[in-house]
N, C-alpha and C. Protein backbone atom coordinates (compact mmCIF):
# COMPACT_ATOMS: atom_id res chain seq x y z
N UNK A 1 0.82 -1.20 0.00
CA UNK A 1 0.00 0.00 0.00
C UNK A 1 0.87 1.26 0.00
N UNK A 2 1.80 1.66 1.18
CA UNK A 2 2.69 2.58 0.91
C UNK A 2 3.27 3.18 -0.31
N UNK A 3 3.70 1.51 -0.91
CA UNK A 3 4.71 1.61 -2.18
C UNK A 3 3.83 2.37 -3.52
N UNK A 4 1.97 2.31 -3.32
CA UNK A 4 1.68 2.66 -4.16
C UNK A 4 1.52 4.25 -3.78
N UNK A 5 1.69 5.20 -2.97
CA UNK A 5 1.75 6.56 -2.43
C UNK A 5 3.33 6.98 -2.31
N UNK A 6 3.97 6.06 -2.04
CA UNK A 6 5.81 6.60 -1.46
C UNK A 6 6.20 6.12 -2.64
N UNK A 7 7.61 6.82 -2.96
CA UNK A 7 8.53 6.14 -4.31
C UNK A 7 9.67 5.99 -3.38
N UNK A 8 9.73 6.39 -2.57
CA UNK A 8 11.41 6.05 -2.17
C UNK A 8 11.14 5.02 -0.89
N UNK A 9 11.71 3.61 -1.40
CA UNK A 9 11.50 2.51 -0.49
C UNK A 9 12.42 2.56 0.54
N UNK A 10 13.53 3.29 0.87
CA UNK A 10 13.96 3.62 2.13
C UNK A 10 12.76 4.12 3.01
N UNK A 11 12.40 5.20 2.97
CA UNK A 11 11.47 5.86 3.20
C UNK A 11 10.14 4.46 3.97
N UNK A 12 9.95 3.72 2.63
CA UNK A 12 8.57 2.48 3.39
C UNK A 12 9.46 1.84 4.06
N UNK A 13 10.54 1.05 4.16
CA UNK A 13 10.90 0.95 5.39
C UNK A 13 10.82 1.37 6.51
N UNK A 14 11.40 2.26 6.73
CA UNK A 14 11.34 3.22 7.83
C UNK A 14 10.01 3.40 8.67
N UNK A 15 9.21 3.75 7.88
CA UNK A 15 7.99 3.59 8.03
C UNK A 15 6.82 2.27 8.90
N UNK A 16 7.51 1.62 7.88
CA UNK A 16 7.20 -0.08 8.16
C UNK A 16 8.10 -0.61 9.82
N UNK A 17 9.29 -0.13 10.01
CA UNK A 17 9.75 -0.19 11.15
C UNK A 17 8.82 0.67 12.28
N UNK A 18 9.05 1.80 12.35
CA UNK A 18 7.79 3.10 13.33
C UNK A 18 6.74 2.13 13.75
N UNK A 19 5.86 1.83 12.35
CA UNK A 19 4.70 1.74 12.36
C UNK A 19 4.50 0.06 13.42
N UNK A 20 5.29 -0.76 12.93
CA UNK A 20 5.22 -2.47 13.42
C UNK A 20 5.20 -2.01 14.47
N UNK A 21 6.51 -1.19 15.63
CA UNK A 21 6.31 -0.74 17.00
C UNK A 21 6.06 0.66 17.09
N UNK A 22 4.91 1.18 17.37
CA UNK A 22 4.78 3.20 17.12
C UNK A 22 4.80 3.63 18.42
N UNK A 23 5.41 2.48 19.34
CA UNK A 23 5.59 3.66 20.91
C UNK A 23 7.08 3.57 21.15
N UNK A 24 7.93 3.12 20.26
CA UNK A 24 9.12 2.56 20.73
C UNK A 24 10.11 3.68 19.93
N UNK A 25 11.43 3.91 20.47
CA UNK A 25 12.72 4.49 19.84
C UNK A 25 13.53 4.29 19.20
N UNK A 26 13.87 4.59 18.34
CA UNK A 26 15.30 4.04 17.70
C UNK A 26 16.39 4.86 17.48
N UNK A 27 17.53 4.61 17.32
CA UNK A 27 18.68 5.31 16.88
C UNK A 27 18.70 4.86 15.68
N UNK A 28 19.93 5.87 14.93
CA UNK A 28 20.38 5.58 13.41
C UNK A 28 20.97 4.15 12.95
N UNK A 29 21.77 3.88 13.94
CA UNK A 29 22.42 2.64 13.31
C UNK A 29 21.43 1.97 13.65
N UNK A 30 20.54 1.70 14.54
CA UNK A 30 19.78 0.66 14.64
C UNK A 30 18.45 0.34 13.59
N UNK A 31 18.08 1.05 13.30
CA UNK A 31 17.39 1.43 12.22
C UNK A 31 17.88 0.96 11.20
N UNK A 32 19.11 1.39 10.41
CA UNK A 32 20.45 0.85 9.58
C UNK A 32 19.87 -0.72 9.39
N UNK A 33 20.05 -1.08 10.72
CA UNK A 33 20.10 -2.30 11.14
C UNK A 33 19.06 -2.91 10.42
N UNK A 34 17.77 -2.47 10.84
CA UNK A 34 16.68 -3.05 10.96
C UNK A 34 15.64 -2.98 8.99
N UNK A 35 16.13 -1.82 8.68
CA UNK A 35 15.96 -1.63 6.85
C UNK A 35 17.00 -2.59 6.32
N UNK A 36 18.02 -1.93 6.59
CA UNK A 36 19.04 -3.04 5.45
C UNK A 36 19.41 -1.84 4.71
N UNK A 37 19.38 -0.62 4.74
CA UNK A 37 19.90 0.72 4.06
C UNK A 37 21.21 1.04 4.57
N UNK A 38 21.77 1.74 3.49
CA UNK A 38 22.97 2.84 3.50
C UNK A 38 22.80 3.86 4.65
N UNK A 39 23.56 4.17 5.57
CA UNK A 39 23.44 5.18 6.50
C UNK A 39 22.62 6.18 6.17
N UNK A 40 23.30 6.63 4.93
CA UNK A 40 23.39 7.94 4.31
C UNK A 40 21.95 8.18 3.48
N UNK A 41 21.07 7.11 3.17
CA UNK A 41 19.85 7.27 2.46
C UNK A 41 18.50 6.84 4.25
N UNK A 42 19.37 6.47 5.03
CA UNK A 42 18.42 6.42 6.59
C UNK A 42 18.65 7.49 7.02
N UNK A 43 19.75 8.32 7.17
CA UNK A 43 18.80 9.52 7.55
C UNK A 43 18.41 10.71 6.50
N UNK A 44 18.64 10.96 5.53
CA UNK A 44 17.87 11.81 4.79
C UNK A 44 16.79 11.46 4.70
N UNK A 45 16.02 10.13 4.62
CA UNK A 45 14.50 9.79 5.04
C UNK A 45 14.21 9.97 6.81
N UNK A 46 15.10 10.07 7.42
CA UNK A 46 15.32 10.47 8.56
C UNK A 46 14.90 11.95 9.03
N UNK A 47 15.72 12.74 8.13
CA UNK A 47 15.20 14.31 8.22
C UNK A 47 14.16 14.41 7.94
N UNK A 48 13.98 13.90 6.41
CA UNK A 48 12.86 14.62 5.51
C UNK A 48 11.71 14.07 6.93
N UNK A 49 11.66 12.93 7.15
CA UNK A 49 9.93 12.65 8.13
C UNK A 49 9.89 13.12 9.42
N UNK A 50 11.59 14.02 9.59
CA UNK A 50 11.66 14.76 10.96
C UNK A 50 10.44 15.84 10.77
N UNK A 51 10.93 16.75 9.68
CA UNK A 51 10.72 18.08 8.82
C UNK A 51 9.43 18.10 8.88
N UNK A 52 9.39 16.90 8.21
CA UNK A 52 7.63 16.87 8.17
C UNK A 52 6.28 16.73 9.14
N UNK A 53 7.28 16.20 10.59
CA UNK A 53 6.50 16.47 11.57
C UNK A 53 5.88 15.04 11.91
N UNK A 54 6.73 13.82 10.96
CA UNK A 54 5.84 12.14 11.03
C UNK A 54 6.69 11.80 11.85
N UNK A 55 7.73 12.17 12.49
CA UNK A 55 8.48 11.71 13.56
C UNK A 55 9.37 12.67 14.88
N UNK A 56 9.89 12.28 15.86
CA UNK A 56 10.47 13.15 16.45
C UNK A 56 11.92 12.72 17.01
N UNK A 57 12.20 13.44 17.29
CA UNK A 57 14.19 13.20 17.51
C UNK A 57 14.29 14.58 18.58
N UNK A 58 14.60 13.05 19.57
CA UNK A 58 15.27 13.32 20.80
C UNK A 58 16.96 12.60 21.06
N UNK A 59 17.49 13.74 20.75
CA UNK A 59 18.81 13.34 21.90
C UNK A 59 19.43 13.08 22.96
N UNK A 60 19.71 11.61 23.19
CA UNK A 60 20.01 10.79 24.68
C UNK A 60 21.54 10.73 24.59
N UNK A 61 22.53 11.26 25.62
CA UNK A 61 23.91 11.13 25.53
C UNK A 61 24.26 11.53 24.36
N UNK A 62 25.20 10.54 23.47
CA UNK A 62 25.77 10.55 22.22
C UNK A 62 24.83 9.90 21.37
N UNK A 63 23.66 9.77 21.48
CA UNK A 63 22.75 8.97 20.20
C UNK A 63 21.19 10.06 20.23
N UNK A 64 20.84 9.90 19.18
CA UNK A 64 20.04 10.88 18.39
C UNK A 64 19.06 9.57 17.88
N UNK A 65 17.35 9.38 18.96
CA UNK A 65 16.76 8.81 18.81
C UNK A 65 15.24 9.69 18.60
N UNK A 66 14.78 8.44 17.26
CA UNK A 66 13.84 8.83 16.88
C UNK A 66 12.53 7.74 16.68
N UNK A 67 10.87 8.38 16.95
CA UNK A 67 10.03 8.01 17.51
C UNK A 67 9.15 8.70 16.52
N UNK A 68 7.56 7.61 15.93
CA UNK A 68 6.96 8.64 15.70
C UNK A 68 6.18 9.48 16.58
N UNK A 69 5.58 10.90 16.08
CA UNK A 69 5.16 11.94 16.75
C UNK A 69 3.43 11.58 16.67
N UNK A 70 3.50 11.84 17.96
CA UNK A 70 1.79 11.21 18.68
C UNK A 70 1.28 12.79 18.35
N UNK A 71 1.96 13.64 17.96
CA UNK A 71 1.04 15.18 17.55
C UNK A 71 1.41 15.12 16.38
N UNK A 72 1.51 14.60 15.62
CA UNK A 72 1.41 14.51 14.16
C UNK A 72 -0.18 14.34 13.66
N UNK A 73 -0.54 15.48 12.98
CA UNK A 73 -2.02 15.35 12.85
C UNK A 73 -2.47 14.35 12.31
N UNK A 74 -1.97 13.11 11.10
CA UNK A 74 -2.48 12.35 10.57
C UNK A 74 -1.67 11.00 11.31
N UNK A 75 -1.03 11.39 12.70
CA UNK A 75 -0.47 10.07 13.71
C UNK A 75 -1.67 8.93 13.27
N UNK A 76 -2.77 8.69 13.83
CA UNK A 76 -4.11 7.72 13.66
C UNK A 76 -3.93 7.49 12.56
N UNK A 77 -4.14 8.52 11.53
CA UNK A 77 -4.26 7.54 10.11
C UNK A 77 -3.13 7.09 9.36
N UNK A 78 -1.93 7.53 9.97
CA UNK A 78 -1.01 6.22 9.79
C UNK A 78 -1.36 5.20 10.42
N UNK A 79 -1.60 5.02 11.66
CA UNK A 79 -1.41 3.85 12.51
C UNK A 79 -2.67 3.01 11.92
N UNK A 80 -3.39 3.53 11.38
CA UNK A 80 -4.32 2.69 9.97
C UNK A 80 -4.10 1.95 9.12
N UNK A 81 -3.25 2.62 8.12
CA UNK A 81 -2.61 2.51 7.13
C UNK A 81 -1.70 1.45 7.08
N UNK A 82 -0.70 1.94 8.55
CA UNK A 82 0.38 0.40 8.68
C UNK A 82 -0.40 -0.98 9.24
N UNK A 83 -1.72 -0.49 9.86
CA UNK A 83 -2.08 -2.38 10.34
C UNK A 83 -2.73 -2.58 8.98
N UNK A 84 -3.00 -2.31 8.10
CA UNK A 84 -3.80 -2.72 6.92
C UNK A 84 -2.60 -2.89 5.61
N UNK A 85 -1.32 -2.67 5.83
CA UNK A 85 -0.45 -2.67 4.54
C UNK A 85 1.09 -3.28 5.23
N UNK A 86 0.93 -3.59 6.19
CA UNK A 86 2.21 -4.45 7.08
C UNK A 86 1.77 -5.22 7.98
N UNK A 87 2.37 -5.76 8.08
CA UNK A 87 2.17 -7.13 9.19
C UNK A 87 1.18 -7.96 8.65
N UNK A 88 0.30 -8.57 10.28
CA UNK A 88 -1.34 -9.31 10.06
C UNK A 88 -2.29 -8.61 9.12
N UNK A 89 -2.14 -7.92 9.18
CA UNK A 89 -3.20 -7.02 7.98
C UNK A 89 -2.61 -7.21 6.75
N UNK A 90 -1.68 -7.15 6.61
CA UNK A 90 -1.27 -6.99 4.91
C UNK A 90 -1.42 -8.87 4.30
N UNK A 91 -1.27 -9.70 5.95
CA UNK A 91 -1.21 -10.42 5.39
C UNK A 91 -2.80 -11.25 5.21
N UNK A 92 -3.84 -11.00 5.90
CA UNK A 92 -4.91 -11.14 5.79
C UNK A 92 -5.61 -10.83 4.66
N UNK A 93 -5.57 -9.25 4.52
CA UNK A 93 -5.98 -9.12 2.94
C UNK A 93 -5.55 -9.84 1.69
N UNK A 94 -4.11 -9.94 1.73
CA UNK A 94 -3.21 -10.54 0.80
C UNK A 94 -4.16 -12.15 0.67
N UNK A 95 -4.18 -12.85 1.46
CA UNK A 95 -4.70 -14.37 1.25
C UNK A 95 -6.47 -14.18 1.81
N UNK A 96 -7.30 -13.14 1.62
CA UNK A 96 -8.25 -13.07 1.55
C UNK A 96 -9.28 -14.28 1.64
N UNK A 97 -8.55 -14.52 -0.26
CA UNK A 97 -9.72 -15.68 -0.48
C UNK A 97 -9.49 -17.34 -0.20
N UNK A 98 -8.04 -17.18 0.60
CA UNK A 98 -7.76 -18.49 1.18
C UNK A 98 -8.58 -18.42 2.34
N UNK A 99 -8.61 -17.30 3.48
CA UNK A 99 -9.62 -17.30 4.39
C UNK A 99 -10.58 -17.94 4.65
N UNK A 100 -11.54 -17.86 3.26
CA UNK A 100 -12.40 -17.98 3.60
C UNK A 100 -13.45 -17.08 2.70
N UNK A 101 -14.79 -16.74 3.61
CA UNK A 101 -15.75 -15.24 3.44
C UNK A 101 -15.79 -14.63 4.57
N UNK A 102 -15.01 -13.72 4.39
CA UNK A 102 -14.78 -13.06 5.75
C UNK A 102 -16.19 -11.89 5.28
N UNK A 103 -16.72 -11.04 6.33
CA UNK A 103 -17.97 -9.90 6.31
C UNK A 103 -17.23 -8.92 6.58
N UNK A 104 -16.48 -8.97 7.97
CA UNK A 104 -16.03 -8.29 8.60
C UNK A 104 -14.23 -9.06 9.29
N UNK A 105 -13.55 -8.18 9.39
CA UNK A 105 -12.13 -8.49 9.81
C UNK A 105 -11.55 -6.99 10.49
N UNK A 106 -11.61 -6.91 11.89
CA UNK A 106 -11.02 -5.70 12.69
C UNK A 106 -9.76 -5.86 13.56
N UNK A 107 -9.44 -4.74 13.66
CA UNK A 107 -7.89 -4.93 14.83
C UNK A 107 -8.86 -3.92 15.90
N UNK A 108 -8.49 -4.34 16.96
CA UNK A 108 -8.95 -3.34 18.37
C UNK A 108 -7.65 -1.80 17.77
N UNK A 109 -8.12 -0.52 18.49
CA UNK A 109 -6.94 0.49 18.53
C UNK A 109 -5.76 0.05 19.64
N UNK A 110 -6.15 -0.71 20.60
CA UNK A 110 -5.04 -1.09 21.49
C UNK A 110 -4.11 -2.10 20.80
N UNK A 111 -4.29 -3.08 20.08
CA UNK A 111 -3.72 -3.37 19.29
C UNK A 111 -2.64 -2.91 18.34
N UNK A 112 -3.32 -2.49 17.56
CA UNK A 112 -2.65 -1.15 16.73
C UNK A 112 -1.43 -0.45 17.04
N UNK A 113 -2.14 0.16 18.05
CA UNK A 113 -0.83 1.20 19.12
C UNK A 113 0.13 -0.12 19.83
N UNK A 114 -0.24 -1.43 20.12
CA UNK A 114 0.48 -2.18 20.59
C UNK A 114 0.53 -2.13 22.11
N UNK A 115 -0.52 -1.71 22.04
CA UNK A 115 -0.75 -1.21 24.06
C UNK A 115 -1.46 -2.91 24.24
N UNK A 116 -0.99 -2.88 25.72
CA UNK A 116 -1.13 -3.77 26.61
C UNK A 116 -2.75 -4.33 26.44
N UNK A 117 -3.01 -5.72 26.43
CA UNK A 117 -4.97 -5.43 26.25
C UNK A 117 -4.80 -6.95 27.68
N UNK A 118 -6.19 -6.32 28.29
CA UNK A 118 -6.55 -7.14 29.52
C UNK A 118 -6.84 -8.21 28.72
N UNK A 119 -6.92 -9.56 30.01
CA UNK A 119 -6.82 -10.81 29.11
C UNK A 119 -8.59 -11.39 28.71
N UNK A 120 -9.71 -10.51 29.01
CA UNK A 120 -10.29 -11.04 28.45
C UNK A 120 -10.49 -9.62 26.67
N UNK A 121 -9.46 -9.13 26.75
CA UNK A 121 -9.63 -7.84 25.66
C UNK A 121 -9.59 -8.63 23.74
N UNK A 122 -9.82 -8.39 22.46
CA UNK A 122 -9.62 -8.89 21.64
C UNK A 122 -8.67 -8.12 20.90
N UNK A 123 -7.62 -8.43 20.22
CA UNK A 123 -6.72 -7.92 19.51
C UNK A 123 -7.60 -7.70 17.87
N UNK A 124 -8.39 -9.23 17.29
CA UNK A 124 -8.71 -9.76 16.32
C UNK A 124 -10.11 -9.75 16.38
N UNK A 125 -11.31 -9.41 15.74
CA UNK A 125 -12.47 -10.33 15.47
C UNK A 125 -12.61 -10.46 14.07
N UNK A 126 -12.81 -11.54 13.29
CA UNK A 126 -13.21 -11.83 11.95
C UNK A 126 -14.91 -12.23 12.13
N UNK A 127 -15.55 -11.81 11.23
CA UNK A 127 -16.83 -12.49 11.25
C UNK A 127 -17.06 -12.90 9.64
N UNK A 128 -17.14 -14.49 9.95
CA UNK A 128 -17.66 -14.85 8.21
C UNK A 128 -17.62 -15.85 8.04
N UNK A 129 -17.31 -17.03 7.40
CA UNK A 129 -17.30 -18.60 7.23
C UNK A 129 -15.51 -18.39 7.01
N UNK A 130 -14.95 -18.62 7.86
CA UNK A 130 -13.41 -18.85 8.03
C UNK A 130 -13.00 -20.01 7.83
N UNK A 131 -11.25 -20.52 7.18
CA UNK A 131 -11.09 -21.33 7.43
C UNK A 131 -9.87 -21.22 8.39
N UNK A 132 -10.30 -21.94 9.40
CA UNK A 132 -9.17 -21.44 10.59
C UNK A 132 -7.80 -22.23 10.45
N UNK A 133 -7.53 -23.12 9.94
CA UNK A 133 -6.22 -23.60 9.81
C UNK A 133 -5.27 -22.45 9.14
N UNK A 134 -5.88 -21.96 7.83
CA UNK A 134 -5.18 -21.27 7.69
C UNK A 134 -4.77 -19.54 8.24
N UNK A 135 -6.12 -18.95 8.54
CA UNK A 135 -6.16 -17.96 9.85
C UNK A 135 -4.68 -18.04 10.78
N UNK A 136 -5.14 -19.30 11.45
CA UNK A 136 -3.96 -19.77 12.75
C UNK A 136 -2.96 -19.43 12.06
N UNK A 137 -2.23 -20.13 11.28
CA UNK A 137 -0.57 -19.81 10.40
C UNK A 137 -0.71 -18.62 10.23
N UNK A 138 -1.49 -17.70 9.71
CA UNK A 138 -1.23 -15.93 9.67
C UNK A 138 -0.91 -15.62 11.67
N UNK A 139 -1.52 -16.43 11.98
CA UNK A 139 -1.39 -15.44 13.35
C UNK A 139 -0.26 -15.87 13.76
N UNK A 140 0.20 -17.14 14.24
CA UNK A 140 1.21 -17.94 14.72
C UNK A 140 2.23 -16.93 14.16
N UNK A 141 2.99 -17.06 12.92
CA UNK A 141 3.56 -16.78 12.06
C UNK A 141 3.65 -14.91 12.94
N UNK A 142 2.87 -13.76 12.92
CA UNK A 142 2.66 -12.65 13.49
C UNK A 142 3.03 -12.63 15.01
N UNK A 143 2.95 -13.66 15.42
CA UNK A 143 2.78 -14.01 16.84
C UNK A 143 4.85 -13.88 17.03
N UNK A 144 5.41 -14.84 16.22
CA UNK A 144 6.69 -14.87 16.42
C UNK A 144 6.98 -13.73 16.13
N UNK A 145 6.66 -12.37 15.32
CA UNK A 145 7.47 -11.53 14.81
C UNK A 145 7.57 -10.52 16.17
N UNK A 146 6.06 -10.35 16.47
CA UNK A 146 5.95 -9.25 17.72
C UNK A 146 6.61 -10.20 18.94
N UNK A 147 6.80 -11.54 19.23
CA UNK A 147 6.69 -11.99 20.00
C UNK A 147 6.05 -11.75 21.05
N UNK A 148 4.77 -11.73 21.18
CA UNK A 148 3.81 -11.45 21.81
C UNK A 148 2.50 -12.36 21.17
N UNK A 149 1.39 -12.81 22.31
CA UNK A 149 0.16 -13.83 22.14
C UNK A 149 -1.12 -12.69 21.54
N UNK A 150 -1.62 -13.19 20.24
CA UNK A 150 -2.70 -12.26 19.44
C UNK A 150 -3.90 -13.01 19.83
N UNK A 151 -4.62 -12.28 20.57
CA UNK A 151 -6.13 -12.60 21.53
C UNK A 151 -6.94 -12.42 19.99
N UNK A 152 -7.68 -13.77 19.21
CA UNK A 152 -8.26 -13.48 18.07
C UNK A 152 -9.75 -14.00 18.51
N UNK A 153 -11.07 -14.04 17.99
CA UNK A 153 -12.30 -14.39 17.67
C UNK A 153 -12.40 -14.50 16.67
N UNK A 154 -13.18 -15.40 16.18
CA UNK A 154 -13.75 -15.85 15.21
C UNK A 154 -15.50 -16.40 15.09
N UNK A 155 -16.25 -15.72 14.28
CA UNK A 155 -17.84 -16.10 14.76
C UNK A 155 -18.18 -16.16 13.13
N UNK A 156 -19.37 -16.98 12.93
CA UNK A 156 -19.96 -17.15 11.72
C UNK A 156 -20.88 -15.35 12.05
N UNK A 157 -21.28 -15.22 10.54
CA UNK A 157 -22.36 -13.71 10.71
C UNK A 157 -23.70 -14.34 11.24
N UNK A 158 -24.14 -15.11 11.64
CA UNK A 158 -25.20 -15.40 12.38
C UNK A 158 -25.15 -15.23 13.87
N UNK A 159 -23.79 -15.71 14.16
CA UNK A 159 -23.78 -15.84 15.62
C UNK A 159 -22.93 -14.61 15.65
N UNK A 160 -22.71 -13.55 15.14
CA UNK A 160 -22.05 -11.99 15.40
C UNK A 160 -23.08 -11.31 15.40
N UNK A 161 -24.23 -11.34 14.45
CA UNK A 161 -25.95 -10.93 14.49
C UNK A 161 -26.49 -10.81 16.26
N UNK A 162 -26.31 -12.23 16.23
CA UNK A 162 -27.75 -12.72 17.41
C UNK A 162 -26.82 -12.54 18.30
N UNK A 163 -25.53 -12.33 18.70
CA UNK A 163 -24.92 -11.79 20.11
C UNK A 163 -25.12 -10.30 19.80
N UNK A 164 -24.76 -9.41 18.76
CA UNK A 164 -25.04 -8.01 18.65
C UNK A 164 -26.56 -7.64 19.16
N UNK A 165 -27.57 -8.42 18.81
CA UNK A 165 -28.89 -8.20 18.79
C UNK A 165 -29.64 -8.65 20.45
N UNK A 166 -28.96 -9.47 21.58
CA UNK A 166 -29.10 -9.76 22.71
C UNK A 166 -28.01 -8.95 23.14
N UNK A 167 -27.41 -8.25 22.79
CA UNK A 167 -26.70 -7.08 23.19
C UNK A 167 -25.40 -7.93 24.32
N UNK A 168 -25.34 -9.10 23.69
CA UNK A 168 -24.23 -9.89 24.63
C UNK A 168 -23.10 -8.83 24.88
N UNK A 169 -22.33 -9.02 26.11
CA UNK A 169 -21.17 -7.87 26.94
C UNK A 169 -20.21 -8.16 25.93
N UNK A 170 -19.52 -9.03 25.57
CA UNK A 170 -18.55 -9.11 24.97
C UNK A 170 -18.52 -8.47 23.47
N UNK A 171 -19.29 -8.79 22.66
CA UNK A 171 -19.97 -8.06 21.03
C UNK A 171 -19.62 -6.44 21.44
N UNK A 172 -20.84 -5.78 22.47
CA UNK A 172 -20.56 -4.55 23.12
C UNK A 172 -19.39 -4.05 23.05
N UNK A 173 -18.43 -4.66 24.24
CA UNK A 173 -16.99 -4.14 23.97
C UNK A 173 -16.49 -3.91 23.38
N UNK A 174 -16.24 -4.88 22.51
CA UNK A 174 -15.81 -5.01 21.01
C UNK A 174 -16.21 -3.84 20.06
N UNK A 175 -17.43 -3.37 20.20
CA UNK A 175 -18.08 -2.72 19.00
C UNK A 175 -18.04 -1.30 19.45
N UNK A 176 -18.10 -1.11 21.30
CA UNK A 176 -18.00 0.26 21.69
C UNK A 176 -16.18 0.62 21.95
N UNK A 177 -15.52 0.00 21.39
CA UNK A 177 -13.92 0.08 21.57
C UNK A 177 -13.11 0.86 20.41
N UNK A 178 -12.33 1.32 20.80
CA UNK A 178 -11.79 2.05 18.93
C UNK A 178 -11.15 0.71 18.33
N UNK A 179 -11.08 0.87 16.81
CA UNK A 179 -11.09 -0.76 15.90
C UNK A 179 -10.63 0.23 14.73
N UNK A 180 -10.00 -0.53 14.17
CA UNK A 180 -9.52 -0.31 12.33
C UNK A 180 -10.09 -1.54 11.41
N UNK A 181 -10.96 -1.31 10.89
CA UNK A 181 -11.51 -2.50 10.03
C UNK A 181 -10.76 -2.41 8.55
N UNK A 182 -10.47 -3.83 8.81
CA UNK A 182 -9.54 -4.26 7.82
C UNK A 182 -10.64 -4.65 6.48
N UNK A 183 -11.69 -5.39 6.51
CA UNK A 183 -12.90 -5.83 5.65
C UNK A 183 -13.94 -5.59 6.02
N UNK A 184 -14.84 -4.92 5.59
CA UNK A 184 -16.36 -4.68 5.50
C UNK A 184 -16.18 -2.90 5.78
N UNK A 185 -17.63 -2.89 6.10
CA UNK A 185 -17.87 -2.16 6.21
C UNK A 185 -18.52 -1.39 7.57
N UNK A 186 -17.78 -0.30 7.92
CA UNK A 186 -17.86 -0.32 10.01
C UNK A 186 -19.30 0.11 10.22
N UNK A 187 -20.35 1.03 9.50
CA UNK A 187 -21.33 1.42 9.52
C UNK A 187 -22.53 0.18 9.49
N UNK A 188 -21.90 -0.65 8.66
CA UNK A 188 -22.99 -1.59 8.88
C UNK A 188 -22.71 -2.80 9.73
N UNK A 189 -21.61 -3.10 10.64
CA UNK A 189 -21.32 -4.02 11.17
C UNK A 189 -22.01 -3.30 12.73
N UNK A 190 -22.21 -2.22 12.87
CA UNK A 190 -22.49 -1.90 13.98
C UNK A 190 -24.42 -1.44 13.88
């Protein structure tokens, strides 16, 4: 998705790094590290998304670390953008129609941001005729990268209906929580 808005793939890197963790810091070489770029083309994509206000740079001792900026007016609709074009999202859409029929496919916002979620909280709900073997391998597979456990649901649209419609607690949460919907449509899932 990026690649079809950005031309300079240093740049979606970079990006793609921020975005996978968006509360976390980095320095230059580590970054280096983590693209696979030339110093010298990490930070001129470095400046330019300083400049622009998509990131911020704070200096600790001798290292010059950078974070994206939570006052960056379009902060949220990046943090959109990257669960739907990196990671579980890119890879969900991508094998769509191995899925299954998905209706609906959401990330919670705690998710997203990568914030902490209580253990009965959902990271995932899909609603649709799934096939979960292959589901599981997208998550598993996501699971090693963050190294961290992805709290998912899975419900046919009948039984996402008739818990929405008995106003079951859990549906509720879910539906009164901030979410990035990856498939369908949010107006009518609610």
């Amino acid at each position: 998705m990026f690649s079809d808005l950005i031309t300079s793939k240093s740049r979606i890197r970079l990006l793609n790094v921020f975005l996978t963790s968006p509360s976390s810091m980095s320095h230059v070489r580590e970054l280096v590290r983590k693209t696979g770029d030339e110093i010298n083309a990490v930070r001129r994509e470095l400046s330019f998304l300083e400049k622009k206000g998509i990131l911020s740079r704070e200096p600790r001792a001798n290292r010059v670390y950078y974070s994206l900026n939570k006052s960056y007016p379009f902060y949220y609709d990046l943090l959109r953008l990257g669960a739907k074009s990196i990671g579980l999202g890119e890879e969900i859409l991508k094998n769509r129609v191995k899925l299954g029929k998905i209706k609906y496919a959401m990330f919670s916002g705690k998710f997203i941001r990568r914030m902490k979620n209580e253990p009965d909280e959902v990271d995932l709900l899909i609603v649709g005729t799934v096939v979960l073997p292959e589901l599981a391998l997208l998550i598993r597979e996501e699971e090693k990268k963050l190294e961290t456990e992805i709290n998912y649901t899975v419900m046919t649209e009948d039984e996402f209906n008739f818990r929405k419609k008995k106003r079951d607690p859990f549906i509720v949460s879910i539906l009164s929580g901030s979410r990035v919907m990856l498939i369908g449509d949010e107006e009518s899932m609610l």
